[in-house]
C-alpha atoms as a PDB file:
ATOM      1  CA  UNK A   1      38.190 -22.357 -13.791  1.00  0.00           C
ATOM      2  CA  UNK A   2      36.368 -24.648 -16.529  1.00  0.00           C
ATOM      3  CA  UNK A   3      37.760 -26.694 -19.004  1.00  0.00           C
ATOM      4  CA  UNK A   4      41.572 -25.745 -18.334  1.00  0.00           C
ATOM      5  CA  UNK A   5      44.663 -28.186 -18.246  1.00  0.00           C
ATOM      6  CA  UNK A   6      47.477 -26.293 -16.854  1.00  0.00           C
ATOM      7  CA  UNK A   7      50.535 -28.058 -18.480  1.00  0.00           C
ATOM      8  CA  UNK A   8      52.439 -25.509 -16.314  1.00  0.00           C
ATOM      9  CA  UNK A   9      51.813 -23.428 -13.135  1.00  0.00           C
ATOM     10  CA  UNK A  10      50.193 -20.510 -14.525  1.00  0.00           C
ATOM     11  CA  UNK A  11      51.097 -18.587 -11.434  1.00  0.00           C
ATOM     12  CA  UNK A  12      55.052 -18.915 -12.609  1.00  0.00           C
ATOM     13  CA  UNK A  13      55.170 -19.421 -15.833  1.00  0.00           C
ATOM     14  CA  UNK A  14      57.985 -21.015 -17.679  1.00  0.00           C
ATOM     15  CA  UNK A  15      61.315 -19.314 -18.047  1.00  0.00           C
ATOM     16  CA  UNK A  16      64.825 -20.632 -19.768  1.00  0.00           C
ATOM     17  CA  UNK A  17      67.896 -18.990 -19.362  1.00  0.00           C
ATOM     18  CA  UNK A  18      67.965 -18.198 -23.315  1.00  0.00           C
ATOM     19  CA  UNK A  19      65.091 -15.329 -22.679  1.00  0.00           C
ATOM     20  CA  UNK A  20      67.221 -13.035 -23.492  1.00  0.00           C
ATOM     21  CA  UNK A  21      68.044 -14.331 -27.418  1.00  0.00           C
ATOM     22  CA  UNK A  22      67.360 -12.127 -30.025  1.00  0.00           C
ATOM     23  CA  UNK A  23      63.840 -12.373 -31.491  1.00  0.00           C
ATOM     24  CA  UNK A  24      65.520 -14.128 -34.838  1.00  0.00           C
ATOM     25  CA  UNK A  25      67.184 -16.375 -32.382  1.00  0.00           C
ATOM     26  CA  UNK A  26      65.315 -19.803 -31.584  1.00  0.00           C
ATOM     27  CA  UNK A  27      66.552 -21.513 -28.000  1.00  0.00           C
ATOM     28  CA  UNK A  28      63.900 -24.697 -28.108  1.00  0.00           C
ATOM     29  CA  UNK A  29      60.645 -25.422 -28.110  1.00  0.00           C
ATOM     30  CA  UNK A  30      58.396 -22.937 -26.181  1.00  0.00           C
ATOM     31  CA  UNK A  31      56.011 -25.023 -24.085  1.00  0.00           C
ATOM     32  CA  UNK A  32      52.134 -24.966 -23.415  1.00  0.00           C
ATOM     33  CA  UNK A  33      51.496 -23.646 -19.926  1.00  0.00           C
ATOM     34  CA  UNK A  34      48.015 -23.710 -19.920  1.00  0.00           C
ATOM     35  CA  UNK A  35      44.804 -24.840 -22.330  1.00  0.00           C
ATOM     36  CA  UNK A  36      41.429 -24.097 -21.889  1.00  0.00           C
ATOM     37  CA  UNK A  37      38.281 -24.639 -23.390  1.00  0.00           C
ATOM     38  CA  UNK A  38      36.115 -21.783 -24.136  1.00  0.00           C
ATOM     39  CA  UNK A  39      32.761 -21.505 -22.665  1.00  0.00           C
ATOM     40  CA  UNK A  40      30.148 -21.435 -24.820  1.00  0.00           C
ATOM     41  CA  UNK A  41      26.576 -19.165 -23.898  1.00  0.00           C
ATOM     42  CA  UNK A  42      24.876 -19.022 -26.776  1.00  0.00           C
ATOM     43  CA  UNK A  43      26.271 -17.741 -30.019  1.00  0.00           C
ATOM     44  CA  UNK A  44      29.227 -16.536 -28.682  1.00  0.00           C
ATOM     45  CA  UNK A  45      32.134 -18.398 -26.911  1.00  0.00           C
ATOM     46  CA  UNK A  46      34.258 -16.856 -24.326  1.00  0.00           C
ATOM     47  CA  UNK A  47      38.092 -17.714 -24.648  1.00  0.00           C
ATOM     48  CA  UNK A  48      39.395 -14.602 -22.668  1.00  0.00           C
ATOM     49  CA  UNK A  49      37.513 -12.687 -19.834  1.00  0.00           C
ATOM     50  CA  UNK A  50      39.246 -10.040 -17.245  1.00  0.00           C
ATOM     51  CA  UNK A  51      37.276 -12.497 -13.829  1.00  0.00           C
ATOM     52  CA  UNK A  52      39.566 -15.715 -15.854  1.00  0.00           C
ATOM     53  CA  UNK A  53      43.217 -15.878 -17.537  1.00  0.00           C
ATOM     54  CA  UNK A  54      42.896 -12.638 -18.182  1.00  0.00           C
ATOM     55  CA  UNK A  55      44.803 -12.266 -15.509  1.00  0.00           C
ATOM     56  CA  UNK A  56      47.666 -13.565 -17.324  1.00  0.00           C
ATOM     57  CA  UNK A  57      47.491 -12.511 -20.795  1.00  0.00           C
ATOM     58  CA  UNK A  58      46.843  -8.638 -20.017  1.00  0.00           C
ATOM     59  CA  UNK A  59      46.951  -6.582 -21.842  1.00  0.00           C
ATOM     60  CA  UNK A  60      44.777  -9.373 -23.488  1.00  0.00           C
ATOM     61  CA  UNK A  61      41.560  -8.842 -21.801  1.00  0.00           C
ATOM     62  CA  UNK A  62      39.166 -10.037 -23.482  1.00  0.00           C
ATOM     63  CA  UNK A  63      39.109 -12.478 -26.001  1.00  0.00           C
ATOM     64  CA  UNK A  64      35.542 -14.077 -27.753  1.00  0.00           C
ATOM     65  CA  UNK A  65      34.490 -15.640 -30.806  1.00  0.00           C
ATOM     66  CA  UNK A  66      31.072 -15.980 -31.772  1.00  0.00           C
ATOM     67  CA  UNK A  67      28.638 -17.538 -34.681  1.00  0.00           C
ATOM     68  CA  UNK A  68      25.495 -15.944 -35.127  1.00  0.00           C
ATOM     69  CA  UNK A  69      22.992 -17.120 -38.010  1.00  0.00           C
ATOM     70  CA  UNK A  70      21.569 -14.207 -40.120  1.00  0.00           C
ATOM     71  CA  UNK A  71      19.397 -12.098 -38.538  1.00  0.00           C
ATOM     72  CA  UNK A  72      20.261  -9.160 -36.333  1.00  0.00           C
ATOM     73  CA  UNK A  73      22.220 -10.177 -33.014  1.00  0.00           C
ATOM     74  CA  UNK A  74      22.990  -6.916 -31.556  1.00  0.00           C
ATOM     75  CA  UNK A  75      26.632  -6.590 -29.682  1.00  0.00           C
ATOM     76  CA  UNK A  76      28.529  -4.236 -27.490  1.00  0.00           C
ATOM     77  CA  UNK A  77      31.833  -2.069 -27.991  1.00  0.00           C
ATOM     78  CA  UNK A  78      34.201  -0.123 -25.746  1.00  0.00           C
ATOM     79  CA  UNK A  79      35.100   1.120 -22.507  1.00  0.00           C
ATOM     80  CA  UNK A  80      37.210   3.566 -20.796  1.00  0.00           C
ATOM     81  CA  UNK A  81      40.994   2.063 -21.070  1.00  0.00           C
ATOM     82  CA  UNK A  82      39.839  -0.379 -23.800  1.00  0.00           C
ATOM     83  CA  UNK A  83      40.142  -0.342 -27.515  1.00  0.00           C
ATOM     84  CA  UNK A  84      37.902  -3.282 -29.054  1.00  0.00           C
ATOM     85  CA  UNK A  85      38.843  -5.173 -31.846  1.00  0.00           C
ATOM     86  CA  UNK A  86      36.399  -7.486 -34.035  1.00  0.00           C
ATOM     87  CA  UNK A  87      37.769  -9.426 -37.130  1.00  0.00           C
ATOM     88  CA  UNK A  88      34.755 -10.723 -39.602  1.00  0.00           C
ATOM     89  CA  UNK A  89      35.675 -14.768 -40.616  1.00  0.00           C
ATOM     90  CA  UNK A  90      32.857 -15.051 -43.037  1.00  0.00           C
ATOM     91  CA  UNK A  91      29.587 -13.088 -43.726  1.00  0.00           C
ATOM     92  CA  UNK A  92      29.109  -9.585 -42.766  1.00  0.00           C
ATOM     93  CA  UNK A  93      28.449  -7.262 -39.983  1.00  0.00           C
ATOM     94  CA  UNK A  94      26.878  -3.849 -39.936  1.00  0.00           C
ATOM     95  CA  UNK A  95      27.508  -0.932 -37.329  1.00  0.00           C
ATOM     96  CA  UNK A  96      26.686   2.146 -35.837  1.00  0.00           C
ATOM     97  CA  UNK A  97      29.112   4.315 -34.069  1.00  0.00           C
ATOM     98  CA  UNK A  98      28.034   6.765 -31.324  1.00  0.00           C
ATOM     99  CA  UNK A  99      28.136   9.779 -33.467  1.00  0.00           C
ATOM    100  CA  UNK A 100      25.687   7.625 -35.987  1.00  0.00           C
ATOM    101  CA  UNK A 101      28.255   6.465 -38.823  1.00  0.00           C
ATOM    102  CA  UNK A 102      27.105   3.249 -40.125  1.00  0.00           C
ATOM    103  CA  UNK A 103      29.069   0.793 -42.321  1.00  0.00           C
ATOM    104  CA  UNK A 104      29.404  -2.719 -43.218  1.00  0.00           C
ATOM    105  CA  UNK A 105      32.770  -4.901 -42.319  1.00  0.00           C
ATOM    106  CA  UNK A 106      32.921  -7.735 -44.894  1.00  0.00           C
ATOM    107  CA  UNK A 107      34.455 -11.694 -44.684  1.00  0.00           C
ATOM    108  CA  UNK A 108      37.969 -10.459 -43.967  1.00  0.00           C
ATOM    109  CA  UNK A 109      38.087  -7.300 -42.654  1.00  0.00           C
ATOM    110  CA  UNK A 110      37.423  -5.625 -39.367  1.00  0.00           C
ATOM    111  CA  UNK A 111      36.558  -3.169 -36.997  1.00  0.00           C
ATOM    112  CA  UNK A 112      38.523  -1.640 -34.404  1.00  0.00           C
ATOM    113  CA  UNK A 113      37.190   1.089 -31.994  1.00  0.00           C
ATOM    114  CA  UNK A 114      38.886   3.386 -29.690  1.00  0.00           C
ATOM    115  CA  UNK A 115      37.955   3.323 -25.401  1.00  0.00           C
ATOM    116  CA  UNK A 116      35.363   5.383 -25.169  1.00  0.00           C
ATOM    117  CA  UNK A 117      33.024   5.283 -28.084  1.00  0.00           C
ATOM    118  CA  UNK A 118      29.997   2.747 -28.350  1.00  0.00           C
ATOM    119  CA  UNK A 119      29.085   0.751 -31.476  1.00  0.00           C
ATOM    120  CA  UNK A 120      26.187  -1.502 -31.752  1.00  0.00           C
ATOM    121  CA  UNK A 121      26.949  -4.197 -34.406  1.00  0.00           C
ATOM    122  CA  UNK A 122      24.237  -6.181 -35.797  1.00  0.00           C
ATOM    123  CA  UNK A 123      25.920  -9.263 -38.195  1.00  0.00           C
ATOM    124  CA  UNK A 124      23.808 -11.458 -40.838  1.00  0.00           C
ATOM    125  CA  UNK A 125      21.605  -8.854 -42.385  1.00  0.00           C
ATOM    126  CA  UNK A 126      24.093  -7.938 -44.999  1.00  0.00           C
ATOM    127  CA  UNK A 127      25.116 -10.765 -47.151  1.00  0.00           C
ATOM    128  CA  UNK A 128      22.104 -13.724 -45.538  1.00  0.00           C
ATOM    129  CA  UNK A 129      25.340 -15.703 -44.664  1.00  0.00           C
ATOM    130  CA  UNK A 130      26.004 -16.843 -41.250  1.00  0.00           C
ATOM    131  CA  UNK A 131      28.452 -14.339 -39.299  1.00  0.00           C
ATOM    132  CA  UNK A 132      31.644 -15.276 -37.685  1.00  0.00           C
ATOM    133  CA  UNK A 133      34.121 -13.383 -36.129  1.00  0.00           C
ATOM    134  CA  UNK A 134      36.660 -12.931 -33.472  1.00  0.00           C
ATOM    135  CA  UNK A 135      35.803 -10.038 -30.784  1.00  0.00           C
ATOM    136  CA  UNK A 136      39.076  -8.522 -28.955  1.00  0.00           C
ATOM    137  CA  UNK A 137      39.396  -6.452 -26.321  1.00  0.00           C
ATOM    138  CA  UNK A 138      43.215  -4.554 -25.912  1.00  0.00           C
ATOM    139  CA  UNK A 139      43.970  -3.028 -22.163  1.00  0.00           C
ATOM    140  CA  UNK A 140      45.876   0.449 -23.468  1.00  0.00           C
ATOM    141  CA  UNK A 141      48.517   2.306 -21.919  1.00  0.00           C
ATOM    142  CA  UNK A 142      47.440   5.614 -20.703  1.00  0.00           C
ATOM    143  CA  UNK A 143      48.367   8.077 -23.309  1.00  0.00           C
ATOM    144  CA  UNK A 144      46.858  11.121 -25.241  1.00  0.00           C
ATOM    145  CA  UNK A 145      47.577   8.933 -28.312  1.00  0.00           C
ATOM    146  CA  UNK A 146      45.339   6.097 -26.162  1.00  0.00           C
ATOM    147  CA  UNK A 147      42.468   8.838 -25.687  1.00  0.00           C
ATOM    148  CA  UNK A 148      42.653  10.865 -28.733  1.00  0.00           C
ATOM    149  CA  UNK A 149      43.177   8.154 -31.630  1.00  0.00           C
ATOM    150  CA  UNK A 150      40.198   7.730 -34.107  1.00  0.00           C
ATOM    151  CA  UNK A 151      38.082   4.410 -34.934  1.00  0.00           C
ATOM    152  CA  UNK A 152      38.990   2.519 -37.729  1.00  0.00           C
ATOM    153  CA  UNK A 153      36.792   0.176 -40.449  1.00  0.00           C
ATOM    154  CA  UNK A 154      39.492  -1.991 -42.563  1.00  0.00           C
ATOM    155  CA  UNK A 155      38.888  -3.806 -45.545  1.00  0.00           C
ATOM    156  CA  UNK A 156      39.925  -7.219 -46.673  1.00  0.00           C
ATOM    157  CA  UNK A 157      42.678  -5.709 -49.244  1.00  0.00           C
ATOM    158  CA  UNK A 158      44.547  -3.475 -46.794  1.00  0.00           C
ATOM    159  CA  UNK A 159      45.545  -6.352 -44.238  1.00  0.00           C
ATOM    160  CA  UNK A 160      48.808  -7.220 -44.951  1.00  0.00           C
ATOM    161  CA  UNK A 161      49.868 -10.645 -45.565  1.00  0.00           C
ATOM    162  CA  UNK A 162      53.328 -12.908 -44.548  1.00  0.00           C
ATOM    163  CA  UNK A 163      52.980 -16.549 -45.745  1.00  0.00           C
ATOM    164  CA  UNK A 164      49.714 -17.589 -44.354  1.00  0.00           C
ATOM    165  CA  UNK A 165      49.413 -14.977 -41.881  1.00  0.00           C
ATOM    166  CA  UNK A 166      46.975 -12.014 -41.979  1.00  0.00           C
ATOM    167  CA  UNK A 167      48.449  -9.079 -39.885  1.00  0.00           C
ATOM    168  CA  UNK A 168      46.019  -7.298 -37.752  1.00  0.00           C
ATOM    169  CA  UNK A 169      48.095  -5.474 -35.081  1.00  0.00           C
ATOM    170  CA  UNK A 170      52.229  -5.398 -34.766  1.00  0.00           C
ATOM    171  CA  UNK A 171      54.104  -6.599 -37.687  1.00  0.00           C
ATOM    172  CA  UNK A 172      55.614  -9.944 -39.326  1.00  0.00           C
ATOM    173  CA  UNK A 173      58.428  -9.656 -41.454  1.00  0.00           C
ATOM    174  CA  UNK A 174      57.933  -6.832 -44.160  1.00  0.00           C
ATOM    175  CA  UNK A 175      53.744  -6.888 -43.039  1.00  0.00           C
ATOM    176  CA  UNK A 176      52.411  -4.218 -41.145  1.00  0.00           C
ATOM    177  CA  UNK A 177      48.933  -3.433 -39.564  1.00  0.00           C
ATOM    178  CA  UNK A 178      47.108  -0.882 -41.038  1.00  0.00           C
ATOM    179  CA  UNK A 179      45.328   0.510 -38.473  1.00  0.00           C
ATOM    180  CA  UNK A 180      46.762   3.991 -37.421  1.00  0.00           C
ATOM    181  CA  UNK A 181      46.439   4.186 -34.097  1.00  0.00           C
ATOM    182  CA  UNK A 182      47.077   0.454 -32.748  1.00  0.00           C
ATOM    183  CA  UNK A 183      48.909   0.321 -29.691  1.00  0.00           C
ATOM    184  CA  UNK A 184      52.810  -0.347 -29.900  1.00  0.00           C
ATOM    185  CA  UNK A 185      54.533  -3.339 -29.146  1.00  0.00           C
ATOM    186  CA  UNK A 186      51.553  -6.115 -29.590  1.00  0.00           C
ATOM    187  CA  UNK A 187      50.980  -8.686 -32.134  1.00  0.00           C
ATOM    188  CA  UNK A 188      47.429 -10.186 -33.677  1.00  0.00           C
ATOM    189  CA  UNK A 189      47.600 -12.298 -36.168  1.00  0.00           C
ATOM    190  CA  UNK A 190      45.142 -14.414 -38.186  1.00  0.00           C
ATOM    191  CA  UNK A 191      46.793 -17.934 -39.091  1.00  0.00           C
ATOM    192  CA  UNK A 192      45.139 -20.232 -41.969  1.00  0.00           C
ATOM    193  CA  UNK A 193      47.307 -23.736 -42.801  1.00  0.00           C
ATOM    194  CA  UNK A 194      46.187 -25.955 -45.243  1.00  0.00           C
ATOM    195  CA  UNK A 195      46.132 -29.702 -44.025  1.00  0.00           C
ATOM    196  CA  UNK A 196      49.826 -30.692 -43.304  1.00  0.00           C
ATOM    197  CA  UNK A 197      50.728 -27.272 -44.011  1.00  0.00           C
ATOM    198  CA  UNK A 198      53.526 -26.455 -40.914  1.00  0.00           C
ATOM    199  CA  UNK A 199      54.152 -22.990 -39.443  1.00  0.00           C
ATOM    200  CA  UNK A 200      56.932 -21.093 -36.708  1.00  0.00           C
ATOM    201  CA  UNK A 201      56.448 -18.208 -34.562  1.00  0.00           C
ATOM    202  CA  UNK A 202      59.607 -16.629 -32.800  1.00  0.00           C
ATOM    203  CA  UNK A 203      57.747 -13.854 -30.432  1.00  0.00           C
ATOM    204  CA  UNK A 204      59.963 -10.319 -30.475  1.00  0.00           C
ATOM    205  CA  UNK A 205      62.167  -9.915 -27.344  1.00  0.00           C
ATOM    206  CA  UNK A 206      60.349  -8.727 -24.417  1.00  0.00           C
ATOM    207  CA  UNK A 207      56.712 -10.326 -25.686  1.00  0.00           C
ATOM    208  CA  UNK A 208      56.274 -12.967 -22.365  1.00  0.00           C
ATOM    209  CA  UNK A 209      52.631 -13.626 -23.317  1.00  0.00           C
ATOM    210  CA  UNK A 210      51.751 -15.789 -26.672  1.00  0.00           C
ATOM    211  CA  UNK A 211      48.107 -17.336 -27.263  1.00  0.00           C
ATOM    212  CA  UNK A 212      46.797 -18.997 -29.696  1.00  0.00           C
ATOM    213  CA  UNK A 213      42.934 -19.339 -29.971  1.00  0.00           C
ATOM    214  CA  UNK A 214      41.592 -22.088 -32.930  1.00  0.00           C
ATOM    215  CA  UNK A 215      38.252 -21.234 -34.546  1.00  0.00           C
ATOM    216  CA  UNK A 216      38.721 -23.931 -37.686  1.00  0.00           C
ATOM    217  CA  UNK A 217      40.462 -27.432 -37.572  1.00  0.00           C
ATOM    218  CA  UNK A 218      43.220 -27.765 -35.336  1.00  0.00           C
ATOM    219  CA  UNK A 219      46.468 -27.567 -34.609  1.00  0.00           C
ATOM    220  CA  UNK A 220      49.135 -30.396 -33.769  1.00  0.00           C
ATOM    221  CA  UNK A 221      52.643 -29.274 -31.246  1.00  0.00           C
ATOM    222  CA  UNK A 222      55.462 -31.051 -31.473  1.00  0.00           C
ATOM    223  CA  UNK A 223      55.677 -31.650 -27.759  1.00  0.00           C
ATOM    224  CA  UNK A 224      52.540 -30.841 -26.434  1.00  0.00           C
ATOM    225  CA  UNK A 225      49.664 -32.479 -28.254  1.00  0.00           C
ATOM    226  CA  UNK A 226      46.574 -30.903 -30.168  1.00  0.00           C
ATOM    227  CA  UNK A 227      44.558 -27.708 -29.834  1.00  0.00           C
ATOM    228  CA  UNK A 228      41.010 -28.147 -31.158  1.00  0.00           C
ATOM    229  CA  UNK A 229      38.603 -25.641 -32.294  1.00  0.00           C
ATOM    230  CA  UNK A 230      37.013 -23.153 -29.745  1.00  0.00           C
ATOM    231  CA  UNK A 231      39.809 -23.433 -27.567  1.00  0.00           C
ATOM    232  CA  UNK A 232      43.230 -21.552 -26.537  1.00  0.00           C
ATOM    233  CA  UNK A 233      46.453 -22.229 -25.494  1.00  0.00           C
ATOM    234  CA  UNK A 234      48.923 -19.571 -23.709  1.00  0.00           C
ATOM    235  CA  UNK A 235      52.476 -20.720 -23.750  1.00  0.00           C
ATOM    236  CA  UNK A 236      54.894 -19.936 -21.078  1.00  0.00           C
ATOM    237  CA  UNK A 237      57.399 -16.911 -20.880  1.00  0.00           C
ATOM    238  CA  UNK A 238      60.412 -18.495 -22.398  1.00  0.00           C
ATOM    239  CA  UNK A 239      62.040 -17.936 -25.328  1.00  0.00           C
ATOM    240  CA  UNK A 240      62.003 -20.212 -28.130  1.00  0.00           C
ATOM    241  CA  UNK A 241      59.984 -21.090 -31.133  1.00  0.00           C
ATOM    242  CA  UNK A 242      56.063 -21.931 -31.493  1.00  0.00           C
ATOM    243  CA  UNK A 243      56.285 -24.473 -34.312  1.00  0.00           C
ATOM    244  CA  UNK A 244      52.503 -25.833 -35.183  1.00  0.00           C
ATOM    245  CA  UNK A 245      51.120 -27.948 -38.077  1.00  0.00           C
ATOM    246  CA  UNK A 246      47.333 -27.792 -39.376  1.00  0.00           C
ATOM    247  CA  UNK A 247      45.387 -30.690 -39.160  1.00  0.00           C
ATOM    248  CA  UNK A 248      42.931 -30.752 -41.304  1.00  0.00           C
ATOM    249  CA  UNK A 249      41.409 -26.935 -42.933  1.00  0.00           C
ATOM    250  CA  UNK A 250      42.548 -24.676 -39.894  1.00  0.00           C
ATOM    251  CA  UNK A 251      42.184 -21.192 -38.627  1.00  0.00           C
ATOM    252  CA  UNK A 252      43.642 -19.807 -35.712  1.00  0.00           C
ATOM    253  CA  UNK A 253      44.702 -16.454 -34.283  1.00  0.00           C
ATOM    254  CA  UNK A 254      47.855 -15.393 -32.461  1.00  0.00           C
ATOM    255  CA  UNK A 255      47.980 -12.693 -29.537  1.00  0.00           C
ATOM    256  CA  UNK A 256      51.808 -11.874 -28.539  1.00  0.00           C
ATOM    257  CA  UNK A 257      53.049  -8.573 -26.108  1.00  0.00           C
ATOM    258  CA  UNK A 258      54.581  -7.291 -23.025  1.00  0.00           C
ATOM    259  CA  UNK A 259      52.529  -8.796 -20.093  1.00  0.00           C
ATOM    260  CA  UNK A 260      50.673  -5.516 -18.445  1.00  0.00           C
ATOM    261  CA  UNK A 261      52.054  -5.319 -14.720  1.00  0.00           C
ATOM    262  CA  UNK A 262      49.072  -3.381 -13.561  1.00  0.00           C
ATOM    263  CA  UNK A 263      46.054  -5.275 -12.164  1.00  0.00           C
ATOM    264  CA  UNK A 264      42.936  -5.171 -13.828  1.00  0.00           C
ATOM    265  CA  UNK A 265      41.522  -3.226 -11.002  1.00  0.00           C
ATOM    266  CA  UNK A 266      42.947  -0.055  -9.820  1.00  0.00           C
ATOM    267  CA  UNK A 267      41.253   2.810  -7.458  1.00  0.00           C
ATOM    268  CA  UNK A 268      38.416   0.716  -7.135  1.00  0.00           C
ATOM    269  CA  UNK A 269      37.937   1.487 -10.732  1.00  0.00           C
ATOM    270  CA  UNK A 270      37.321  -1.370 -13.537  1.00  0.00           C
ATOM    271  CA  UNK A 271      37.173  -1.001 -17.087  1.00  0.00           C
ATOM    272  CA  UNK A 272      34.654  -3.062 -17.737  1.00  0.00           C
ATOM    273  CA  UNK A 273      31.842  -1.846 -16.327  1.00  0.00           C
ATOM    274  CA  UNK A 274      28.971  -1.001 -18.217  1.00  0.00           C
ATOM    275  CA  UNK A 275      28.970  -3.789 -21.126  1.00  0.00           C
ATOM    276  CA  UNK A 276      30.291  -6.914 -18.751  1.00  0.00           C
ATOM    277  CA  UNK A 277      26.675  -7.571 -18.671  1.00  0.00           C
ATOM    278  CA  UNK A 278      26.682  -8.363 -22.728  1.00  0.00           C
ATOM    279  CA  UNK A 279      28.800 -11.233 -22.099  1.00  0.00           C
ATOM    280  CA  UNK A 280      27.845 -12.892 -19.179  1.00  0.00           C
ATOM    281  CA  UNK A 281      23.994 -14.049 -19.257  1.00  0.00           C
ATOM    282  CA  UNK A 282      23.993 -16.425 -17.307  1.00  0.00           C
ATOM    283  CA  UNK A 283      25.897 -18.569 -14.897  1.00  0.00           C
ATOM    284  CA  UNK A 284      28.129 -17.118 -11.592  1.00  0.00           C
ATOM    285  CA  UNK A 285      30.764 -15.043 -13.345  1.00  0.00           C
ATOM    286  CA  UNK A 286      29.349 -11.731 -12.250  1.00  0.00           C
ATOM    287  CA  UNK A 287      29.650 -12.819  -8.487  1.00  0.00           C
ATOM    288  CA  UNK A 288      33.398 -13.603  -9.143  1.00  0.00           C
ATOM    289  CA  UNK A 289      34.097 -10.378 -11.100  1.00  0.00           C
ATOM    290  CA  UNK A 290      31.921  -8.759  -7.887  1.00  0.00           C
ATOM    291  CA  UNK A 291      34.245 -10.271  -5.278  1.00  0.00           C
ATOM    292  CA  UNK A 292      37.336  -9.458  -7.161  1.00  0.00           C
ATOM    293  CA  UNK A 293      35.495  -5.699  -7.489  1.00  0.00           C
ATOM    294  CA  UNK A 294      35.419  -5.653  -4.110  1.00  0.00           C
ATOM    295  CA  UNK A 295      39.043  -6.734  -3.022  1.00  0.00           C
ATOM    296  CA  UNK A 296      40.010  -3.977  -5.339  1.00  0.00           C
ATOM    297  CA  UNK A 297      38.141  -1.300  -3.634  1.00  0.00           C
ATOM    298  CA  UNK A 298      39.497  -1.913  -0.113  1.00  0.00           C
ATOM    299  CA  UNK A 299      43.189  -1.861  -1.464  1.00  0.00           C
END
């Protein structure tokens, strides 16, 4: 893998014998277990993808963030199993679902689209200011709930705010997402510190995979260093709290859940199939994702 410093093993990550504590209950520091650089191909930089860590941040899946100047930069939604999620950091980005419903998702709020459906998303065109944004992609359960649920366009106003932190998915002390059909049990937050400005995460009991992913600034760990912009950092399974302070103007945003024991490939069946292609242009990816493909169809 590229640009990763495994502070850890990723293939065991970290436990303590305090995993067990109540999620109000702190037993240390929880530790770094692995930090990556994202790789950049051109405006968009992959943190997250199922052929990488994926692997162990399900049911993270996917996880990119992307700069585009204005002017039309067309991108792809969902798939089968997969609910996409894409939070707008500053300018604007227009859509089109598949049964032709257009709107705009302004600086602050965001889209989130159910498996199944496919919206093209052009960003710029709407306000002439350069688009950024966060793209997520959320492995679901297999549910009528998962199937049935309907696509959702949220405005800046109706995220719910704790402190500093924008709730997007899950809950933080008396915040709650908006979105009515989110999947249970997982946590997205967006994070902005002023410089100095401290902050503490205690994940709920049960929630073995934490990430955070830095888009402005940075952010400083007690024990474990810095993690700059454009990259991410997935902590190990113990309990324990997640104490960061900003250095300088920063941004950041926090995945926390169950770890998915299913493999990313089942039957000989992936969920990503027909948009992989949208974020892998160049480079040897899709003969990894091909090979893995494969061992998954003769199990």
């Amino acid at each position: 893998m590229f640009g990763i410093t495994c502070l850890t093993a990723p293939g065991r990550l970290e436990r303590s014998p305090g995993e067990g504590a109540s999620a109000g209950v702190a037993t240390g520091s929880r530790r770094i277990a692995l930090l990556r650089s994202g790789r950049r191909h051109g405006p968009l930089t992959r943190l997250i993808t199922p052929w990488d860590i994926g692997e162990l941040t399900q049911p993270f899946v996917f996880l990119g963030y992307s700069e585009h100047t204005p002017g039309e930069q067309p991108l792809v939604g969902a798939q089968p199993g997969i609910a996409t999620l894409t939070l707008v950091l500053s300018g604007a980005l227009a859509f089109e679902d598949a049964p032709g419903n257009k709107g705009i998702v302004v600086a602050g709020g965001l889209k989130w689209t159910m498996p199944g459906e496919v919206v093209w998303q052009a960003g710029g065109r709407a306000t002439g200011e350069p688009l950024r944004a966060f793209h997520l992609w959320v492995e679901l359960s297999p549910s009528p709930a998962s199937s049935t649920g309907e696509s959702q366009c949220v405005t800046p106003h109706e995220l719910q705010e704790e402190g500093p932190v924008r709730v997007v998915l899950g809950k933080l002390g008396r915040a709650r997402s908006p979105l009515a059909h989110a999947p249970a049990d997982i946590n997205y937050f967006h994070v902005r510190l002023k410089d100095g400005q401290c902050w503490r995460y205690v994940a709920p009991d049960g929630h073995n995979v934490t990430w955070i992913a830095v888009d402005r600034g940075g952010v400083r760990l007690p024990e474990d260093g810095r993690v700059f912009r454009e990259q991410i950092a997935l902590f190990g399974d113990s309990r324990g709290v997640i104490e960061v302070q900003a250095d300088g103007e920063s941004s950041f945003v926090l995945g926390s859940a169950r770890r998915v024991s299913n493999a990313l490939v089942q039957g000989g069946r992936h969920p990503i199939e027909t948009t992989r292609a949208a974020f892998v242009p160049t480079g040897n990816e899709p003969s990894v994702l091909d090979r893995r493909l494969a061992r998954g169809k003769r199990r």
